[in-house]
Protein backbone atom coordinates (compact mmCIF):
# COMPACT_ATOMS: atom_id res chain seq x y z
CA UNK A 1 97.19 67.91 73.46
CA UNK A 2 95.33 70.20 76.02
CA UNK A 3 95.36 70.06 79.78
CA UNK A 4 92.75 70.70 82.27
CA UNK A 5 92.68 71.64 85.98
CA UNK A 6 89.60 72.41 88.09
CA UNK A 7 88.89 74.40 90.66
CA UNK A 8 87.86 77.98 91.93
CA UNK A 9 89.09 79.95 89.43
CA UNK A 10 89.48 83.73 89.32
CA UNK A 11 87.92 85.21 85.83
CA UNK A 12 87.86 88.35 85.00
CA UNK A 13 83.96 88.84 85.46
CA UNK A 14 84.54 86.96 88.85
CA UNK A 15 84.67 83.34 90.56
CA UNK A 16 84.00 80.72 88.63
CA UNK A 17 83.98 77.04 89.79
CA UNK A 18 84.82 74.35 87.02
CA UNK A 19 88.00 73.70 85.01
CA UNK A 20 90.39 75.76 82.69
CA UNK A 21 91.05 73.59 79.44
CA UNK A 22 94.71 74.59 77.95
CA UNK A 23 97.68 74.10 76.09
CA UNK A 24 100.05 77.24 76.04
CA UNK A 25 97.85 79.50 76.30
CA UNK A 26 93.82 78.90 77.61
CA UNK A 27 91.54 77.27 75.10
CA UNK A 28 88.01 77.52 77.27
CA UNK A 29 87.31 78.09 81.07
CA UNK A 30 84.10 75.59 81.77
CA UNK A 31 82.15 75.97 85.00
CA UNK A 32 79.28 77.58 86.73
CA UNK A 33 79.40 81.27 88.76
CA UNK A 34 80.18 80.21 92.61
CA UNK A 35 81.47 81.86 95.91
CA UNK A 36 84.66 80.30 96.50
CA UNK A 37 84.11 80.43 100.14
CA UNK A 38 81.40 77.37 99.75
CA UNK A 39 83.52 74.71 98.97
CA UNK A 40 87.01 73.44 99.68
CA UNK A 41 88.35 73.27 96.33
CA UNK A 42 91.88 75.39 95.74
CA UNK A 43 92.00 78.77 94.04
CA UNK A 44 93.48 79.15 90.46
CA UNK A 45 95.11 82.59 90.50
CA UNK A 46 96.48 84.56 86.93
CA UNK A 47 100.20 84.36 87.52
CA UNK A 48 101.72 86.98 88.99
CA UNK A 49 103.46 89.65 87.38
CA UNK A 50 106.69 91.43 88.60
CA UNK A 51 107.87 94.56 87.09
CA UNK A 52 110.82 95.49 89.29
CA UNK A 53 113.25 92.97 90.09
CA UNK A 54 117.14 93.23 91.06
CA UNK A 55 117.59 89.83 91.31
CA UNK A 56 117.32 86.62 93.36
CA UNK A 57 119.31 83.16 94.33
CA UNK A 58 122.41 84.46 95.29
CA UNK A 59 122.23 86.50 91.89
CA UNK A 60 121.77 90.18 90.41
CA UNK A 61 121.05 91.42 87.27
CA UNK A 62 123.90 93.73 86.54
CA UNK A 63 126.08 90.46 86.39
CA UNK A 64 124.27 90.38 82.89
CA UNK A 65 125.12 86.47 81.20
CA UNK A 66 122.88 84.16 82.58
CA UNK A 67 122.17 86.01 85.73
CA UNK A 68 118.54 86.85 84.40
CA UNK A 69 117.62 83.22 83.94
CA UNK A 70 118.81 82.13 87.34
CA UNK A 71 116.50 85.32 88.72
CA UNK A 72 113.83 84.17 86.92
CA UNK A 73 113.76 80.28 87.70
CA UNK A 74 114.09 81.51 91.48
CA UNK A 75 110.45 84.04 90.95
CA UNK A 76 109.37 81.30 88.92
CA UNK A 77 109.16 78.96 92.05
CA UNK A 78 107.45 81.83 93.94
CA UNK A 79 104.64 82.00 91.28
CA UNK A 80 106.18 84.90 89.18
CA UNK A 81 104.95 83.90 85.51
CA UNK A 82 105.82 87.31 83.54
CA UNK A 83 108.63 90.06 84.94
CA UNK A 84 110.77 92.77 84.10
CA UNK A 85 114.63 92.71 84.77
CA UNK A 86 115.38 95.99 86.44
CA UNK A 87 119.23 97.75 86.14
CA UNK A 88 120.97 99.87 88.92
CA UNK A 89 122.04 103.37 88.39
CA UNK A 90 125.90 102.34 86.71
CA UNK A 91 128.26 103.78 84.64
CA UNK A 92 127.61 102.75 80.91
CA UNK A 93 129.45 99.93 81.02
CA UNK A 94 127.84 98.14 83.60
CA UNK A 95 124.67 98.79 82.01
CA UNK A 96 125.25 97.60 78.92
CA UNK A 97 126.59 94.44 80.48
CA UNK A 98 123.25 94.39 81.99
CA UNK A 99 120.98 95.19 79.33
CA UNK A 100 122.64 92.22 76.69
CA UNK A 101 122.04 89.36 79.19
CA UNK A 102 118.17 90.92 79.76
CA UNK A 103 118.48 90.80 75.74
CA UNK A 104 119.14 87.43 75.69
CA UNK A 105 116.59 86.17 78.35
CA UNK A 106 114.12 87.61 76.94
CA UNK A 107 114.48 86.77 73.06
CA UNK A 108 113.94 83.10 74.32
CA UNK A 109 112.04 81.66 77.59
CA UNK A 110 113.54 78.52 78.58
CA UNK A 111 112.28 75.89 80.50
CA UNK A 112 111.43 76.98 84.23
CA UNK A 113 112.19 80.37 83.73
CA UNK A 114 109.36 83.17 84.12
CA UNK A 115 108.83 85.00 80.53
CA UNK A 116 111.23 87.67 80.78
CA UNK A 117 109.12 90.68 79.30
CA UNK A 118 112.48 93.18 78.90
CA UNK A 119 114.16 95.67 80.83
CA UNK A 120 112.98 98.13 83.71
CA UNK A 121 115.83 100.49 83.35
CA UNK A 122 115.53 102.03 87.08
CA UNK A 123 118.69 103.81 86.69
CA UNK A 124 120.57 106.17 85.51
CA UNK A 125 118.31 108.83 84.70
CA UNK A 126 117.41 109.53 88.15
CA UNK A 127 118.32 112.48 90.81
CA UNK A 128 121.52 112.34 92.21
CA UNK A 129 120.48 113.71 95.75
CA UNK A 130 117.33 110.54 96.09
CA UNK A 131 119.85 107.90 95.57
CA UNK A 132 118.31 105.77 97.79
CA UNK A 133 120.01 102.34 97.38
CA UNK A 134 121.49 103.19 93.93
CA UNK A 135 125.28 103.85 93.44
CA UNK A 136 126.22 107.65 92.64
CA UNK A 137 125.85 107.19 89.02
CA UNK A 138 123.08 109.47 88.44
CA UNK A 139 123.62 111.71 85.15
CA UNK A 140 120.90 113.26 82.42
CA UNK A 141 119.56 111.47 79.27
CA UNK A 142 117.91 112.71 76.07
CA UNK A 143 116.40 110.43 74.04
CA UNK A 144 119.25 109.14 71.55
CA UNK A 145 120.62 107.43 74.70
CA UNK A 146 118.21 105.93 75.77
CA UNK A 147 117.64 104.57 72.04
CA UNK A 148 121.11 103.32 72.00
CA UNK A 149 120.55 101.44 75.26
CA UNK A 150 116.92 99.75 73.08
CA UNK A 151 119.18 97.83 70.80
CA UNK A 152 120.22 95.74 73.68
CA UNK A 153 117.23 94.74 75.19
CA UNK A 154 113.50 95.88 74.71
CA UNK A 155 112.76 98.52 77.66
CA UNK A 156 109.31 98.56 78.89
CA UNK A 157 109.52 100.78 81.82
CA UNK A 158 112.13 103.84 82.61
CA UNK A 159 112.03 105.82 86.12
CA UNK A 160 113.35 109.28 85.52
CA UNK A 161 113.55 112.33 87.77
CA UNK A 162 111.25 114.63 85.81
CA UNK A 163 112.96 117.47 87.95
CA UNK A 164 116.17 117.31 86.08
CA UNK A 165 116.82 119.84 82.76
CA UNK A 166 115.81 118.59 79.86
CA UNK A 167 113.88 115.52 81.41
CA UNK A 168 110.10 117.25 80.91
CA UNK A 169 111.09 116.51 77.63
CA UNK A 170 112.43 113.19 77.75
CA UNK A 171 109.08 112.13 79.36
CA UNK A 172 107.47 113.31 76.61
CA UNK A 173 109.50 111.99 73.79
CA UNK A 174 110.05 108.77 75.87
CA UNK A 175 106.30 108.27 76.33
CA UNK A 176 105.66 109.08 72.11
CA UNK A 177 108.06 106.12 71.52
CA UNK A 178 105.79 103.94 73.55
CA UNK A 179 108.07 103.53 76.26
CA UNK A 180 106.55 103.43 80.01
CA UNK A 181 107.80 106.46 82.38
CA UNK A 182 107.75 106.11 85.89
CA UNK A 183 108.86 108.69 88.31
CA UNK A 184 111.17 107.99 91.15
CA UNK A 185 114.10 108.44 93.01
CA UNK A 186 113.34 112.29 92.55
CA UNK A 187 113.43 115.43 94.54
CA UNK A 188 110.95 116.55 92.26
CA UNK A 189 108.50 119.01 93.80
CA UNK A 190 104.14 117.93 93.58
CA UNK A 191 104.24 120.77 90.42
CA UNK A 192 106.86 118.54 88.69
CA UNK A 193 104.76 115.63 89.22
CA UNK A 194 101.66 116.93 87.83
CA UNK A 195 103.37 118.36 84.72
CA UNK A 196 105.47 114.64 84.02
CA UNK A 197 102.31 112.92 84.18
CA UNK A 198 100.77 115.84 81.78
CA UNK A 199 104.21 114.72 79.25
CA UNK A 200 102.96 110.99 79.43
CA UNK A 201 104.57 109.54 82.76
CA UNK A 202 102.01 106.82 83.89
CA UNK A 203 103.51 105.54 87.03
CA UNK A 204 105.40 105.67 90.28
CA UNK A 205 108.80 104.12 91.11
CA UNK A 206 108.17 102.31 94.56
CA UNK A 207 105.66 104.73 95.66
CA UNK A 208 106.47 106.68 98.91
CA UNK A 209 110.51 105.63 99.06
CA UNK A 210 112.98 107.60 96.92
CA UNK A 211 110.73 110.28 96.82
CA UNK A 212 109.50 113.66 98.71
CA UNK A 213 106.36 112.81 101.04
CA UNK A 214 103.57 114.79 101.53
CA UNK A 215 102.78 117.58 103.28
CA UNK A 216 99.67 120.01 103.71
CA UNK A 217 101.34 123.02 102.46
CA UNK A 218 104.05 120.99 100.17
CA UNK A 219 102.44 118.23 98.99
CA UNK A 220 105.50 116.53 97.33
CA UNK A 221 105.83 113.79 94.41
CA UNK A 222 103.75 111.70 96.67
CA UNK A 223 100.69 114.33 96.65
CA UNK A 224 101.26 114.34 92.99
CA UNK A 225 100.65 110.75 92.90
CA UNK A 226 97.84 110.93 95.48
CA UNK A 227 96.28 113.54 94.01
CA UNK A 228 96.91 112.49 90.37
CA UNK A 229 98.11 109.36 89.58
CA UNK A 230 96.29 106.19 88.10
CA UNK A 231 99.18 103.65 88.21
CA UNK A 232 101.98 102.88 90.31
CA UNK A 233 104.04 100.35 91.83
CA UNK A 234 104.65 99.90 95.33
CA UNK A 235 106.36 96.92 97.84
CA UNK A 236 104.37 95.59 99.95
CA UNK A 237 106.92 93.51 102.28
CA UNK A 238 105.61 96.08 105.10
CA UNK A 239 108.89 97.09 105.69
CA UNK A 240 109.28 99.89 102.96
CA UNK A 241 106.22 101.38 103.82
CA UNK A 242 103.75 101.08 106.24
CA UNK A 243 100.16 99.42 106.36
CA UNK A 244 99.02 102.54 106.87
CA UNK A 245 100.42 104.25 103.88
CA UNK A 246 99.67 101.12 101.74
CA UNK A 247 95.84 101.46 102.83
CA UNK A 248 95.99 105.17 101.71
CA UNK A 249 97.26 104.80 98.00
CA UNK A 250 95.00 101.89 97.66
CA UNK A 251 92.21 104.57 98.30
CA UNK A 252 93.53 106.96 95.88
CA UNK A 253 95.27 105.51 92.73
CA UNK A 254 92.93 103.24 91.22
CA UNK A 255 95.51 100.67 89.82
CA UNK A 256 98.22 100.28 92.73
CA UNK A 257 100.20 97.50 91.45
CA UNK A 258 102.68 95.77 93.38
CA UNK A 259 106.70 94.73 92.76
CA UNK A 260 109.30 93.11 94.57
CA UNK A 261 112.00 95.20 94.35
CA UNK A 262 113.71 91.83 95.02
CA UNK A 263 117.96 91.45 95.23
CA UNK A 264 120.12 88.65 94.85
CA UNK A 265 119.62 88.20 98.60
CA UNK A 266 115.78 86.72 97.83
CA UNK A 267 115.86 82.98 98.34
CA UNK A 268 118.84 83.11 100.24
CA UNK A 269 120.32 82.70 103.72
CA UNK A 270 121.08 86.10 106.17
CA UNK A 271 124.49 87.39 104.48
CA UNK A 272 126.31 89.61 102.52
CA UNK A 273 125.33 90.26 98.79
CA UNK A 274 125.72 92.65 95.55
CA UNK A 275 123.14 94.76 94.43
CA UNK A 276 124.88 96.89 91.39
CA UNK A 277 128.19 97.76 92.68
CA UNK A 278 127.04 98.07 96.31
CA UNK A 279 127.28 95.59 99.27
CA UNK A 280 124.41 94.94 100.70
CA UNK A 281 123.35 92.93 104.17
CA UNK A 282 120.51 90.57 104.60
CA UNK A 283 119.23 90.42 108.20
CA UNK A 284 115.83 89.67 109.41
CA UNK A 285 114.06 89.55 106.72
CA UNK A 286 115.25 92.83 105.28
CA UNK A 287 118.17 93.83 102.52
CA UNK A 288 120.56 97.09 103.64
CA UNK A 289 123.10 99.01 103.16
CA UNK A 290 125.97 99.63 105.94
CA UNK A 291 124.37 102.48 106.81
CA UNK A 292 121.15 101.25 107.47
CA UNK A 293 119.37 102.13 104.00
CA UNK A 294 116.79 99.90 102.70
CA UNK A 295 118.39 98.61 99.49
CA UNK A 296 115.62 96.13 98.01
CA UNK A 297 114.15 93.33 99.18
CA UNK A 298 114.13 89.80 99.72
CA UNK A 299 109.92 89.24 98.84
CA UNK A 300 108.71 86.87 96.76
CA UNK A 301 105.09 87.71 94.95
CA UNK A 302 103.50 84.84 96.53
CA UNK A 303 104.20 86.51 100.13
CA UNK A 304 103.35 89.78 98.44
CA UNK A 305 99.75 88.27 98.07
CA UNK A 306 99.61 86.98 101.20
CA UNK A 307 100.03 90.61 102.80
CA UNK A 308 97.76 92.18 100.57
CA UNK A 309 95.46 89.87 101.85
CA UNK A 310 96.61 90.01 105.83
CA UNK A 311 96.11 94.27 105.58
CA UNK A 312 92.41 93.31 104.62
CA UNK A 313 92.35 92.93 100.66
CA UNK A 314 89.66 89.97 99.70
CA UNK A 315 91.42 87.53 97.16
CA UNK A 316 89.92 88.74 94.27
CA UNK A 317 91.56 92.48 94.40
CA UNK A 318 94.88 91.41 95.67
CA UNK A 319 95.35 88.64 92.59
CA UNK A 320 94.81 91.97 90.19
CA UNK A 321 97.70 94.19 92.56
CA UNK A 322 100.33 91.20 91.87
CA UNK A 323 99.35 90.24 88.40
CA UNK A 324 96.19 92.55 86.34
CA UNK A 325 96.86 95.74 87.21
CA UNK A 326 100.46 95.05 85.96
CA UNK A 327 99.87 93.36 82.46
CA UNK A 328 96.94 96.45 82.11
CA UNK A 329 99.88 99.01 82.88
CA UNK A 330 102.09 97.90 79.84
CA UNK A 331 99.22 96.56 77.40
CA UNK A 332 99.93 93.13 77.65
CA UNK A 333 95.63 92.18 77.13
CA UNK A 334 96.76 88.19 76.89
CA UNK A 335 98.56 88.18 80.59
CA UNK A 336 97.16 89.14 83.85
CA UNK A 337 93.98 87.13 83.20
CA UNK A 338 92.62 83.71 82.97
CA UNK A 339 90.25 83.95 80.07
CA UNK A 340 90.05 81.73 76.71
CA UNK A 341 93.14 82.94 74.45
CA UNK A 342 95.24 84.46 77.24
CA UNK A 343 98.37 82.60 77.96
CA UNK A 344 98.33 79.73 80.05
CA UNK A 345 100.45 82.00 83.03
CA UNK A 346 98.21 80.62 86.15
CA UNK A 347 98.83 79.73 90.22
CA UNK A 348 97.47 77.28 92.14
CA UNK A 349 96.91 78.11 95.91
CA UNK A 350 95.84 76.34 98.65
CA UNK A 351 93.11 77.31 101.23
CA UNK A 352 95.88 79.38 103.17
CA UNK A 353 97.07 80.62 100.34
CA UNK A 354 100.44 78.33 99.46
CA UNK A 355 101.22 77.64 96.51
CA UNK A 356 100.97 74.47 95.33
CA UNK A 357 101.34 74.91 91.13
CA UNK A 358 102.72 77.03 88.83
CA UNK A 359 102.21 77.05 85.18
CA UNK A 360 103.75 79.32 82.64
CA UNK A 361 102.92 79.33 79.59
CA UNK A 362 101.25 75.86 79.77
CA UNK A 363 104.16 74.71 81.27
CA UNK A 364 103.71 72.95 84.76
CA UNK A 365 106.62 73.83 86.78
């Protein structure tokens, strides 16, 4: 039995004012071209899409068990519909734990839970001098590793530190398997960069933190990306990087897509939490470490919206930073969109942008 809700809805060949028709996934979209700006109707959003998340509600996910699911009801409620579960740099163990309970959330979506889409495995393959907020568990892969860690739990997206011997290669091999490479949390130089994304890296970890900045005579991994780069993620809770910065990779990488970064301190009050094996503080609106280190965040994708919007972004570009850009990044052609035969993954906002629905899936939280 099919559904229906009406409204403005956001297609990909623009605005359209009628009604989607749906079950779990969108059957036919029925309505008439319209600027949403001429009546007071609310928006119908694709759902958003979040490919870099610690955690959230009090938990993380290198608990592993049913950590994941609890993370995932708590983005669901924010308008989350699709994510990845991302690890922290840990020694094997840890990971593994990890990795089995992303396994298991994502073999089956239950009720109220965002589709878990696998595993961003953010760590360990990274450079142990641009920690950042990850525990000093850095080491080098090659590529049976990082098949061994596949049989727990489908990884979609690896950051690696393409500076690191032996790693040019892994990007390659990494990238031949299908796999998405990001780089981040490197001290690679803009030459490394250029020659990762030549091996088949396609994004940026958190563009800007974790990573050498640019300058005119050394323009880093960020010039690289600048300069280069056609995806890659960044946090727009305006704390990690400012407006100004945000406005400037928006200019130059054609797909900026945004992420959380979110910890088990999202959803929660001001306190002390985990994130991996590190402590972590939540105080005024930010997550750090005791030494003042941003470690994460506590932003929803809702509010991520809602700044992308605030620096200036009209509706219809910000929806594709928090949801199409995403899905278009790891080949997922039935998310990120609201057209007939694309899963049912939709948000309902209000006039001032709240939300007011969520479906996933057809499913009406």
């Amino acid at each position: 039995m099919s559904d229906a809700i009406k409204g403005n809805i956001l297609t990909p060949s623009g605005w359209i004012h009628g009604e989607i028709n749906f079950d779990d996934r969108i059957s036919a979209i029925i309505g008439s071209s319209a600027d949403p700006a001429l009546n007071e109707e609310v928006y119908i959003l694709p759902g958003f899409i979040d490919l870099h998340v610690h955690g959230g509600g009090g938990r993380d996910v290198m608990e592993g068990g049913d950590a994941v699911r609890t993370i995932a009801a708590v983005h669901a409620k924010h308008g989350t519909t699709s994510m990845l579960a991302t690890t922290m740099t840990a020694p094997p163990e840890d990971i593994d734990i990890a990795l089995r309970g992303i396994g298991a959330a994502a073999a089956e979506r239950r009720s109220g839970e965002a589709r878990v889409l696998g595993a961003h495995l953010e760590g360990p393959f990274i450079n142990s001098g641009k920690l950042g907020a990850q525990p000093p568990y850095a080491r080098s892969a090659k590529l049976a590793d990082v098949e061994k860690l596949e049989e727990l739990a489908p990884l979609r997206v690896i950051t690696v530190a393409p500076e690191i011997a032996g790693h040019q290669e892994l990007v390659k091999e990494l990238s031949d398997a299908g796999m998405r490479v990001q780089i981040g949390h490197t001290l690679g130089t803009y030459e490394d960069g250029v020659a990762a994304l030549k091996q088949g890296a396609r994004s940026f970890t958190h563009l800007f933190n974790a990573m050498p900045g640019l300058h005119h005579r050394e323009p880093g991994m960020v010039g690289a990306a600048l300069a280069h780069g056609t995806y890659a993620e960044l946090i727009p809770d305006l704390l990690h990087v400012h407006p100004g910065a945000i406005r400037t990779a928006l200019r130059c990488i054609p797909n900026v897509y945004c992420v959380t970064d979110s910890t088990s301190a999202t959803g929660m009050p001001d306190g002390e939490y985990m994130l991996g094996r590190h402590k972590v503080m939540k105080c005024m609106g930010g997550v750090r470490l005791p030494d003042g280190t941003l470690a994460g965040s506590t932003l929803t994708m809702d509010q991520a919206l809602r700044n992308l919007v605030g620096l200036g972004l009209d509706l219809a570009d910000a929806s594709a930073r928090v949801s199409t850009y995403a899905a278009d990044y790891l080949g997922l052609s039935e998310r990120g969109r609201l057209a007939p035969g694309a899963f049912a993954d939709f948000v309902v906002l209000d006039r001032d942008l709240n939300l007011k629905a969520v479906y996933i899936e057809g499913e009406l939280l």
